[in-house]
N, C-alpha and C. Protein backbone atom coordinates (compact mmCIF):
# COMPACT_ATOMS: atom_id res chain seq x y z
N UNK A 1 -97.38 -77.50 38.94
CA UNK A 1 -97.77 -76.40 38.08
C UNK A 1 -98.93 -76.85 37.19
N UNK A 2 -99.94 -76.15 37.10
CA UNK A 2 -100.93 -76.64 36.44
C UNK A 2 -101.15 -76.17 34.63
N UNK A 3 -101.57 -76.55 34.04
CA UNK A 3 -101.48 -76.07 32.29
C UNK A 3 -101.91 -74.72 32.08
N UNK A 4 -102.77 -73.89 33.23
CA UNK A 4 -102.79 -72.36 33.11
C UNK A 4 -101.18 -71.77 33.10
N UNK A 5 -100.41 -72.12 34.11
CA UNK A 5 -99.40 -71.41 34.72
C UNK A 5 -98.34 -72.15 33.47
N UNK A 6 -98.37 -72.12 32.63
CA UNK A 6 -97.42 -73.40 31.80
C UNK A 6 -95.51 -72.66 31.89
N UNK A 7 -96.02 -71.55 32.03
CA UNK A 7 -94.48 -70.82 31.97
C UNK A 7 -93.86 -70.24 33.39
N UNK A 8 -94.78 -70.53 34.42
CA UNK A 8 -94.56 -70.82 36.20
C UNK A 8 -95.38 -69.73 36.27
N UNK A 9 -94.57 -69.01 37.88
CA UNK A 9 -95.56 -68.32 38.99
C UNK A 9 -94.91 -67.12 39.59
N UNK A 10 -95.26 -66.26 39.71
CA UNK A 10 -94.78 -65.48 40.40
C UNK A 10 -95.22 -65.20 42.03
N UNK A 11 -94.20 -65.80 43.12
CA UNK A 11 -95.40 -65.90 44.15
C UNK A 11 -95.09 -64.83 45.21
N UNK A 12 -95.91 -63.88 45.62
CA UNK A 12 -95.70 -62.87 46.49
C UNK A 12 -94.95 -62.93 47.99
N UNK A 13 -93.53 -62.65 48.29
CA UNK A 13 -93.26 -63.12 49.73
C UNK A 13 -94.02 -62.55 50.58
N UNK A 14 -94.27 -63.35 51.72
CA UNK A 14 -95.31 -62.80 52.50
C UNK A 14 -96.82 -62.88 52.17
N UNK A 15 -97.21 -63.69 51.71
CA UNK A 15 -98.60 -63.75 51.32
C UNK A 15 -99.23 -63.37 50.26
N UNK A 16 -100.31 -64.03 49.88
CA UNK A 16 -101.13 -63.56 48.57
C UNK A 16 -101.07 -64.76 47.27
N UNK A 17 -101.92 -64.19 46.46
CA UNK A 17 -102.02 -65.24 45.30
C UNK A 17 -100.88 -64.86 44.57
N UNK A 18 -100.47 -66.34 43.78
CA UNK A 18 -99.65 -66.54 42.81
C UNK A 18 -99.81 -65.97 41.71
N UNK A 19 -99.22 -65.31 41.15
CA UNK A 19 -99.00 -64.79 39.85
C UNK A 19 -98.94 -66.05 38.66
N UNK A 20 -99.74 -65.97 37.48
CA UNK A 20 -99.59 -67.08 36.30
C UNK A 20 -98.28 -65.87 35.69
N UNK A 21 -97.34 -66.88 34.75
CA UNK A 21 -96.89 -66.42 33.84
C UNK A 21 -97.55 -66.89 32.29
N UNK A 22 -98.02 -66.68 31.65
CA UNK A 22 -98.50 -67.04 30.81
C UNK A 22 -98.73 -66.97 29.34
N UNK A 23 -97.38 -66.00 29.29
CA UNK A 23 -96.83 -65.50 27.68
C UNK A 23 -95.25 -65.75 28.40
N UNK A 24 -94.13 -66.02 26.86
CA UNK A 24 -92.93 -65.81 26.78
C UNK A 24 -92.23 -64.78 27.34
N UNK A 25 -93.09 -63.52 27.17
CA UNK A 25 -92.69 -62.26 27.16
C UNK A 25 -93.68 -61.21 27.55
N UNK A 26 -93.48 -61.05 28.90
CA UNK A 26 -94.66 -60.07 29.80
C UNK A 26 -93.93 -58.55 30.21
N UNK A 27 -94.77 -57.56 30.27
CA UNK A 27 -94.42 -56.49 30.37
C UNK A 27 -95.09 -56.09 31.88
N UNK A 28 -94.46 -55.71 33.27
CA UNK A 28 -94.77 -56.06 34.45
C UNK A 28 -94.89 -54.23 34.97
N UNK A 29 -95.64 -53.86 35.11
CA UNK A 29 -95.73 -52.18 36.02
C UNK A 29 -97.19 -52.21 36.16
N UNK A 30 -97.49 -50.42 36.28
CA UNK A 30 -98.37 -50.07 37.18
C UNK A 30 -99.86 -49.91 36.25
N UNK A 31 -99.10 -49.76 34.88
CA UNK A 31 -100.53 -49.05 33.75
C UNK A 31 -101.40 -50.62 33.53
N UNK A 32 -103.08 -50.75 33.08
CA UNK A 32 -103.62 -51.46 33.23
C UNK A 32 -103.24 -52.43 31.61
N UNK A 33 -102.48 -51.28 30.71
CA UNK A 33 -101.72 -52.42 29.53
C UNK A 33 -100.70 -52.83 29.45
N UNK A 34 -100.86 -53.12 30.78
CA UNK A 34 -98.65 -53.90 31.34
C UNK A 34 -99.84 -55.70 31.24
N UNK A 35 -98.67 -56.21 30.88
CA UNK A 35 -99.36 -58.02 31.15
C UNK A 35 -99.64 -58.09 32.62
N UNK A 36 -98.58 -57.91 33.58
CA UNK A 36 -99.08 -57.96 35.19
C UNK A 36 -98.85 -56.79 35.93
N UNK A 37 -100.47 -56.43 36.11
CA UNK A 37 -100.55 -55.03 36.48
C UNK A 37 -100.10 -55.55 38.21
N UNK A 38 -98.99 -54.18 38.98
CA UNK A 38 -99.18 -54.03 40.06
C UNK A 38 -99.41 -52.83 40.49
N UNK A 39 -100.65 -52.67 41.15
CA UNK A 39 -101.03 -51.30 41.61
C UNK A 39 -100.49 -50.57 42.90
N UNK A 40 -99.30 -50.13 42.71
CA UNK A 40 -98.42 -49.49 43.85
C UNK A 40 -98.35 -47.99 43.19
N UNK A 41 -98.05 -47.42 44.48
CA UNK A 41 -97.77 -46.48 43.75
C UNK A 41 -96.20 -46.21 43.39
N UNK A 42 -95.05 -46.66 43.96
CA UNK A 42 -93.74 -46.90 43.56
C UNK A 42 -93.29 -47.65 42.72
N UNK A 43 -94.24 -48.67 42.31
CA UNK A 43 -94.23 -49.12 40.87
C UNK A 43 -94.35 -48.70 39.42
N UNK A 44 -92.94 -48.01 38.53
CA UNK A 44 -93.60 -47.49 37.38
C UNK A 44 -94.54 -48.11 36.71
N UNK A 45 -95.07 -46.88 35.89
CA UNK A 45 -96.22 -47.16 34.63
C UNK A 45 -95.59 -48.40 33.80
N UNK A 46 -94.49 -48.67 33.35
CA UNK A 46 -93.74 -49.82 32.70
C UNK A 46 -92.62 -49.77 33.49
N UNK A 47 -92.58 -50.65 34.89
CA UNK A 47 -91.22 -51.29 35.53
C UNK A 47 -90.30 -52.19 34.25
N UNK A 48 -90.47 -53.14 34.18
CA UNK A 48 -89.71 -54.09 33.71
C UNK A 48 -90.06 -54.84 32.60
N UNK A 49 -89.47 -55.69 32.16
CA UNK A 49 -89.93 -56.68 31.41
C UNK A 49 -89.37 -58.21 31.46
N UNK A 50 -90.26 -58.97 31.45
CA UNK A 50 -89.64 -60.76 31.98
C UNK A 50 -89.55 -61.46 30.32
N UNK A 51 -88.87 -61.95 30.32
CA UNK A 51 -88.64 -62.99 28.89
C UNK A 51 -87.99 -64.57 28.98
N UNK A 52 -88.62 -65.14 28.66
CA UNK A 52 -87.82 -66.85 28.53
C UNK A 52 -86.55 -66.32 27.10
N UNK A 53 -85.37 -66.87 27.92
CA UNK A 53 -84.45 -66.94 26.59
C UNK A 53 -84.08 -68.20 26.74
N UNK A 54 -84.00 -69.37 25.86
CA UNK A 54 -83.08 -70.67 25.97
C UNK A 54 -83.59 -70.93 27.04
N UNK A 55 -85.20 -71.20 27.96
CA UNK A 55 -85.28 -71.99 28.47
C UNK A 55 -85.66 -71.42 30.16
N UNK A 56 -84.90 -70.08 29.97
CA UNK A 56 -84.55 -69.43 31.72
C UNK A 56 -85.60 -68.25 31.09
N UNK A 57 -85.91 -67.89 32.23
CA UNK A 57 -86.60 -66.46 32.43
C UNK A 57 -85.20 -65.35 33.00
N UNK A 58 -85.49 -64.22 32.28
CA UNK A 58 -84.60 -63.21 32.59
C UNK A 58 -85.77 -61.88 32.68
N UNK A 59 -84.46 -61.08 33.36
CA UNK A 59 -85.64 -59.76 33.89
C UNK A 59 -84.63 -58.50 32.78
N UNK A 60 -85.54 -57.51 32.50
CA UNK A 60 -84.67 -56.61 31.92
C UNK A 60 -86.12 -54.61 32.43
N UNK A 61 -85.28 -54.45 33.40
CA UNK A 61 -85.32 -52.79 34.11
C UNK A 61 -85.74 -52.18 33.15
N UNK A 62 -86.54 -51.47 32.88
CA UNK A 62 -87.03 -50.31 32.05
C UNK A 62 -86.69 -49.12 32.58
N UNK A 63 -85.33 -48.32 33.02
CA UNK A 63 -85.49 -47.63 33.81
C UNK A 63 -86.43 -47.23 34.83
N UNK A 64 -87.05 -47.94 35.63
CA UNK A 64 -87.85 -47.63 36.83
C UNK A 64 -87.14 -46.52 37.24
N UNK A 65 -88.03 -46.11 38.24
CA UNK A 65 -87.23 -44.94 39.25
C UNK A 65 -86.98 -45.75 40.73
N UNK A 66 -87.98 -46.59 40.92
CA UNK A 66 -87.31 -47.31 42.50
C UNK A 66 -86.68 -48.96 42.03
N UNK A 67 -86.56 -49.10 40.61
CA UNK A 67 -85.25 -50.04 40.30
C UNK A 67 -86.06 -51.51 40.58
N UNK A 68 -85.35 -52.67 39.85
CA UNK A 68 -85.73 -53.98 40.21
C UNK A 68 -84.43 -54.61 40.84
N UNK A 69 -84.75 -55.58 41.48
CA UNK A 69 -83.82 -55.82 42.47
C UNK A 69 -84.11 -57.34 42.37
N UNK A 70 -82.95 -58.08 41.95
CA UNK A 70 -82.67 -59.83 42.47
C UNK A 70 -81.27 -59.55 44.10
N UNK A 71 -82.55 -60.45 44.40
CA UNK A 71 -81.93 -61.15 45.42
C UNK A 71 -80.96 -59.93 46.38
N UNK A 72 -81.62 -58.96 46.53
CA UNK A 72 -81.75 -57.34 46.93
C UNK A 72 -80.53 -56.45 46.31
N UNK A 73 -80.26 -56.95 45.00
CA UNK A 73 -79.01 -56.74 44.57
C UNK A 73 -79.66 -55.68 43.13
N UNK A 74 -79.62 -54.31 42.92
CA UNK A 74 -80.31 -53.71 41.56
C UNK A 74 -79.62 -54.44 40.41
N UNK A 75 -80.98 -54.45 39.15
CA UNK A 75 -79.69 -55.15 37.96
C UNK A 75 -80.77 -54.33 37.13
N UNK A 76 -79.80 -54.44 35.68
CA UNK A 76 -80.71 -53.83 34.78
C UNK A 76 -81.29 -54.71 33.98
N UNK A 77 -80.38 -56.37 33.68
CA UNK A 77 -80.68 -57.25 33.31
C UNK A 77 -80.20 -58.58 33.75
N UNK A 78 -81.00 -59.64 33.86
CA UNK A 78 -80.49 -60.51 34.66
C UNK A 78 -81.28 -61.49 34.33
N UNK A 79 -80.03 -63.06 34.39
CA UNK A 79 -81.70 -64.20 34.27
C UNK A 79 -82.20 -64.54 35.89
N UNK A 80 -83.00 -65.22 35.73
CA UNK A 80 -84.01 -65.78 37.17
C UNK A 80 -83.82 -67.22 36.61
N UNK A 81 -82.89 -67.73 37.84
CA UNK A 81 -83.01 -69.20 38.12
C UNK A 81 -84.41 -69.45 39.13
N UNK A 82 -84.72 -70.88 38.66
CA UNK A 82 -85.77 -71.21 39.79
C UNK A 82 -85.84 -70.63 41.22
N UNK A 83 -86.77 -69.99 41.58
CA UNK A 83 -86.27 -69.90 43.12
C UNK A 83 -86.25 -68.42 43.29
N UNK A 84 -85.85 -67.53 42.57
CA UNK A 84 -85.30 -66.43 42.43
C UNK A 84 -86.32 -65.50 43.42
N UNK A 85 -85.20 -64.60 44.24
CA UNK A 85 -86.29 -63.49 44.72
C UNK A 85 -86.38 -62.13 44.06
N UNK A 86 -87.34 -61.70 43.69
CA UNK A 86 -87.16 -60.33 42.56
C UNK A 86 -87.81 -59.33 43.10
N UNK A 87 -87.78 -58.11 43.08
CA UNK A 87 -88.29 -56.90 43.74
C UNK A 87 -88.18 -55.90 42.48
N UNK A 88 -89.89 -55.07 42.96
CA UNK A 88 -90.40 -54.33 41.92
C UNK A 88 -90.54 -53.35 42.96
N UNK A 89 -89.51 -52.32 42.74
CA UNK A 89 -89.67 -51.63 43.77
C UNK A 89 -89.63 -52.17 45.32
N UNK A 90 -90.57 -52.66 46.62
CA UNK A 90 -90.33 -52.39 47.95
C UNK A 90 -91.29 -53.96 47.38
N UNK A 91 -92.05 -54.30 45.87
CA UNK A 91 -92.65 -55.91 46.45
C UNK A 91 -91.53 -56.81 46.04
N UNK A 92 -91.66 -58.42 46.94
CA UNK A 92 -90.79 -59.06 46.68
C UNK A 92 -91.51 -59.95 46.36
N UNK A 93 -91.36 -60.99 45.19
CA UNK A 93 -91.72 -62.25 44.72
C UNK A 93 -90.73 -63.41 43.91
N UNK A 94 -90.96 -64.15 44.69
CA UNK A 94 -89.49 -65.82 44.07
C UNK A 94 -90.63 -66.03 42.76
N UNK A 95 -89.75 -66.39 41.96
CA UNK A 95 -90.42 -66.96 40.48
C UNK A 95 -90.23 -68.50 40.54
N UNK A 96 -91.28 -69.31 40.17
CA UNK A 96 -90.47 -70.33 40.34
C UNK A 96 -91.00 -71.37 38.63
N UNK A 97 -90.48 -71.74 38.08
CA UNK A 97 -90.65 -72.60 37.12
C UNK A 97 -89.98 -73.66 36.61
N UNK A 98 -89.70 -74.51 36.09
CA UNK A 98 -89.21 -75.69 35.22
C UNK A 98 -87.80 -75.28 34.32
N UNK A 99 -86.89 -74.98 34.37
CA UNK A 99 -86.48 -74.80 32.59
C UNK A 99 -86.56 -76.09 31.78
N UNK A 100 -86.72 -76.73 32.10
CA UNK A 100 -86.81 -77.96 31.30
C UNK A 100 -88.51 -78.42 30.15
N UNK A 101 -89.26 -77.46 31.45
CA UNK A 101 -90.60 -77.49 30.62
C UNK A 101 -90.35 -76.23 29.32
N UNK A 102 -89.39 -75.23 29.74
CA UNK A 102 -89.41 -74.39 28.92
C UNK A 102 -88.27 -74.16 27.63
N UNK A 103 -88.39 -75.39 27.60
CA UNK A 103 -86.92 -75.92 26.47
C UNK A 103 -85.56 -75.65 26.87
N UNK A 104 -84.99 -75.48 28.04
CA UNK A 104 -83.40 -75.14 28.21
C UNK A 104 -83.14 -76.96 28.36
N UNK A 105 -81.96 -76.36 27.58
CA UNK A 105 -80.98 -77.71 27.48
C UNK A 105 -79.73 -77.47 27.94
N UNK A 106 -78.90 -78.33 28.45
CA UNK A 106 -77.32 -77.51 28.43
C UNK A 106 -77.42 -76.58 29.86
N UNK A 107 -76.05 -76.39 29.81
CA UNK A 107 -76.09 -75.28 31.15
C UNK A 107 -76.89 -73.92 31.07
N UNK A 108 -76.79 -73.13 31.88
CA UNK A 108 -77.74 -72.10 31.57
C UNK A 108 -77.33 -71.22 31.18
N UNK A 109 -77.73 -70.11 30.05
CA UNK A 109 -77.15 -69.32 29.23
C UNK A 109 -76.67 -68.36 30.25
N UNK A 110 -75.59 -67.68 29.76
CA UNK A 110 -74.43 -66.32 30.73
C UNK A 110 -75.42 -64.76 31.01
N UNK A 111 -75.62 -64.60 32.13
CA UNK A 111 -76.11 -63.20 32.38
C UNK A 111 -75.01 -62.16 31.83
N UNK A 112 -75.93 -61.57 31.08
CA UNK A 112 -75.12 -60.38 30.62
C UNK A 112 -75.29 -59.16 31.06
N UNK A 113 -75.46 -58.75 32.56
CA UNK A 113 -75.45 -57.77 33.14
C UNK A 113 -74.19 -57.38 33.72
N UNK A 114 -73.81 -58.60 34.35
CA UNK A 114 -72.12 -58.44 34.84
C UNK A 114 -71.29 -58.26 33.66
N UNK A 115 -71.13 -58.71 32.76
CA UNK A 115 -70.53 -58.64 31.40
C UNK A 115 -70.59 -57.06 31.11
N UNK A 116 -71.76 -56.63 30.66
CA UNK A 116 -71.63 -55.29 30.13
C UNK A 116 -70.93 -54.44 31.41
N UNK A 117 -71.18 -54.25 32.43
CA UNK A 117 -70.49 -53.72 33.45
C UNK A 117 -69.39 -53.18 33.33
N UNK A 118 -68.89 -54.49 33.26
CA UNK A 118 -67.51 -54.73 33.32
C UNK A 118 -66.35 -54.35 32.04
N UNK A 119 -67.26 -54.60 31.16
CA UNK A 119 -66.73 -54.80 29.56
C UNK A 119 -66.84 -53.01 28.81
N UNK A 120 -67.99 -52.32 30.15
CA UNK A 120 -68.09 -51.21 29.92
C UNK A 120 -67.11 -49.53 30.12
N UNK A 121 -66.44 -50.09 30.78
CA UNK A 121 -65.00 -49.52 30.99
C UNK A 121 -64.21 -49.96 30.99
N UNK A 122 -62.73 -49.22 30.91
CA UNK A 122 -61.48 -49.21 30.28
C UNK A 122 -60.77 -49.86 31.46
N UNK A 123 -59.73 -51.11 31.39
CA UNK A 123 -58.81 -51.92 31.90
C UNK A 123 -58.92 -50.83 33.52
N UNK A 124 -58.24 -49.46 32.84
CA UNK A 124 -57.36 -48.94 33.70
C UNK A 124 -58.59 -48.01 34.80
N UNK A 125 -59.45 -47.51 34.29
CA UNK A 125 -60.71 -47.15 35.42
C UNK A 125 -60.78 -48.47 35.77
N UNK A 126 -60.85 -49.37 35.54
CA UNK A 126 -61.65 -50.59 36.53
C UNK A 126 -60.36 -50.58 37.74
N UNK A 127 -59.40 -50.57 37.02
CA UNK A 127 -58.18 -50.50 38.24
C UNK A 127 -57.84 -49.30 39.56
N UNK A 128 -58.79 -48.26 38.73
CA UNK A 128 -58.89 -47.15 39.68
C UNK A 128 -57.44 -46.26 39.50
N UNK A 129 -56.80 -46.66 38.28
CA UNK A 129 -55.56 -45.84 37.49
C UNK A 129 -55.92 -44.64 35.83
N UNK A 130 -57.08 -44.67 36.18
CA UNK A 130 -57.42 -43.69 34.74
C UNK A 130 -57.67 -42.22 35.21
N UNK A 131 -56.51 -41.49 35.07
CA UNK A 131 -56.37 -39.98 35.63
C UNK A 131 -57.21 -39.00 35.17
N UNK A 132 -57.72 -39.58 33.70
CA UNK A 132 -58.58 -38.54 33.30
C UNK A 132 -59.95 -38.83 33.36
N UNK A 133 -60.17 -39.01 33.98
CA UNK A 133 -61.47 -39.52 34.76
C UNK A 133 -61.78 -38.10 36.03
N UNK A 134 -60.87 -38.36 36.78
CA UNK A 134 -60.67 -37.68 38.10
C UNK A 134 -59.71 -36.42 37.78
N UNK A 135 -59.00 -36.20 36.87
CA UNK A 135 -58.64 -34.69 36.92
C UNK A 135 -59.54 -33.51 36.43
N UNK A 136 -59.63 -32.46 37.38
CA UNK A 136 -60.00 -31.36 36.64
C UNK A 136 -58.83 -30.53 35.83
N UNK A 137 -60.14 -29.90 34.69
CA UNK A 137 -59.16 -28.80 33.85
C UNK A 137 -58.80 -27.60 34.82
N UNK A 138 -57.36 -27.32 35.08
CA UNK A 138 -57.38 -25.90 35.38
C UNK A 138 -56.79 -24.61 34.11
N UNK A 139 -57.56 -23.85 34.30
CA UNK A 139 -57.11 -22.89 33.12
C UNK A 139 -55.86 -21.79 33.96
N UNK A 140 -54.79 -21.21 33.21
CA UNK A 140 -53.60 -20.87 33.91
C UNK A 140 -54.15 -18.96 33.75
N UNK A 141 -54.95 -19.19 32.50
CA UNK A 141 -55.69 -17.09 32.07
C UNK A 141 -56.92 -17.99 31.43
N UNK A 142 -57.41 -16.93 32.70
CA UNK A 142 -58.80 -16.89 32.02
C UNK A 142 -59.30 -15.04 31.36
N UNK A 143 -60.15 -15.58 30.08
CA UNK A 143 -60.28 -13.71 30.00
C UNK A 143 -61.34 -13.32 30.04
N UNK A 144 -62.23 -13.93 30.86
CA UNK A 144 -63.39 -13.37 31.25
C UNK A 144 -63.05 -12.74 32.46
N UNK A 145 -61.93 -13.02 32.92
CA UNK A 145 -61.56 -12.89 34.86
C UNK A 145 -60.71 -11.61 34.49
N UNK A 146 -61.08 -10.54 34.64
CA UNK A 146 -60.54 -9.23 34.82
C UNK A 146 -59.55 -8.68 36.20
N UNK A 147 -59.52 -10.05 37.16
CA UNK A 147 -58.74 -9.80 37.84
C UNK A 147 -57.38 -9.62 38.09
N UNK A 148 -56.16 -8.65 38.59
CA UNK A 148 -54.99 -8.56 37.94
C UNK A 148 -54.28 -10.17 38.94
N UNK A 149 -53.19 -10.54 38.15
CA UNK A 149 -52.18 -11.80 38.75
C UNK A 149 -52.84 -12.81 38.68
N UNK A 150 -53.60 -13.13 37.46
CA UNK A 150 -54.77 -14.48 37.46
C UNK A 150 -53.51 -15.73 36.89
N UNK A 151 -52.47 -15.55 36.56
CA UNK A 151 -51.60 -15.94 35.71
C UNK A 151 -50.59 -16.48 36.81
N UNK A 152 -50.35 -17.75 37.18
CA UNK A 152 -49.55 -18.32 38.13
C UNK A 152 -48.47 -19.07 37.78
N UNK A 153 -47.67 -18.61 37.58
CA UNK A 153 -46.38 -19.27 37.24
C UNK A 153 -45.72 -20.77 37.83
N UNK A 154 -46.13 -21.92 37.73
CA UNK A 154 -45.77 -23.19 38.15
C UNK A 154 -44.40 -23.35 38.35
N UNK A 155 -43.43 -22.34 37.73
CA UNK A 155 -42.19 -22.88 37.52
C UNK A 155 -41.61 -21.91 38.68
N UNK A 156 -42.00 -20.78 39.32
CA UNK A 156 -41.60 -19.84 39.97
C UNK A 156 -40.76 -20.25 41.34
N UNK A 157 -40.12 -19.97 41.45
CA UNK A 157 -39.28 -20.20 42.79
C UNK A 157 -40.24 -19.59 44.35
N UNK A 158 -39.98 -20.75 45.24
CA UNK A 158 -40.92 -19.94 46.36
C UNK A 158 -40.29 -19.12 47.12
């Protein structure tokens, strides 16, 4: 890695020049005041955004409309270990850098994409046991419904 690229590379699969990273914190889409412009047209105006935290580079989705994708997997936030394959939309590029040049010490800090996920619903939806999720309301009278016998007796003998 040479002292331009000090924070690594972004390198295009399939051919083409390397991407410098060259701030902490780059703002990656289609408009010409994103840090790395890509001119697609399935690339939003502001796709994503890349950040060193503790050392790792992580990616964080700006709501795109065709989504960023590690390792062909969508995330909204995620870190990038060395190596990593990332997709902006349909391009794919491995990032590759140092954490060590970029101050990580220690193991590597916890992605918190799986976390919120997970942490984002209740015990019992994750179990696929939360009824009120999946029931509809039924109303027994309605009085907009002028129709006669709208009124169904549950308890009625058949």
């Amino acid at each position: 890695m040479n002292q331009q690229s000090k924070f690594g590379t972004l390198e295009p699969i399939g051919g083409g020049d390397p991407i410098p990273l060259l701030q902490e914190k780059l703002l990656v889409g289609r408009r010409e005041s994103c840090d790395i412009v890509l001119r697609f047209a399935n690339v939003s105006a502001h796709h994503c955004q890349l950040k060193v935290e503790h050392g790792y580079w992580f990616v964080k989705d700006l709501n795109s409309r065709n989504g960023t994708r590690i390792n062909n997997a969508r995330v909204s936030r995620k870190r990038l270990d060395p190596g990593t394959v990332i997709q902006f939309a349909k391009h794919s590029f491995r990032i590759e850098y140092d954490p060590a040049d970029l101050g990580a010490t220690g193991p590597p800090p916890a992605d918190d994409d799986g976390v919120k996920q997970i942490l984002g619903r209740s015990l019992l939806d994750r179990a696929g046991l939360d009824r009120r999720s999946h029931q509809q309301t039924r109303k027994r009278y309605d009085p907009t419904n002028q129709d006669a016998g709208q009124i169904k007796d549950p308890n009625k003998p058949v």
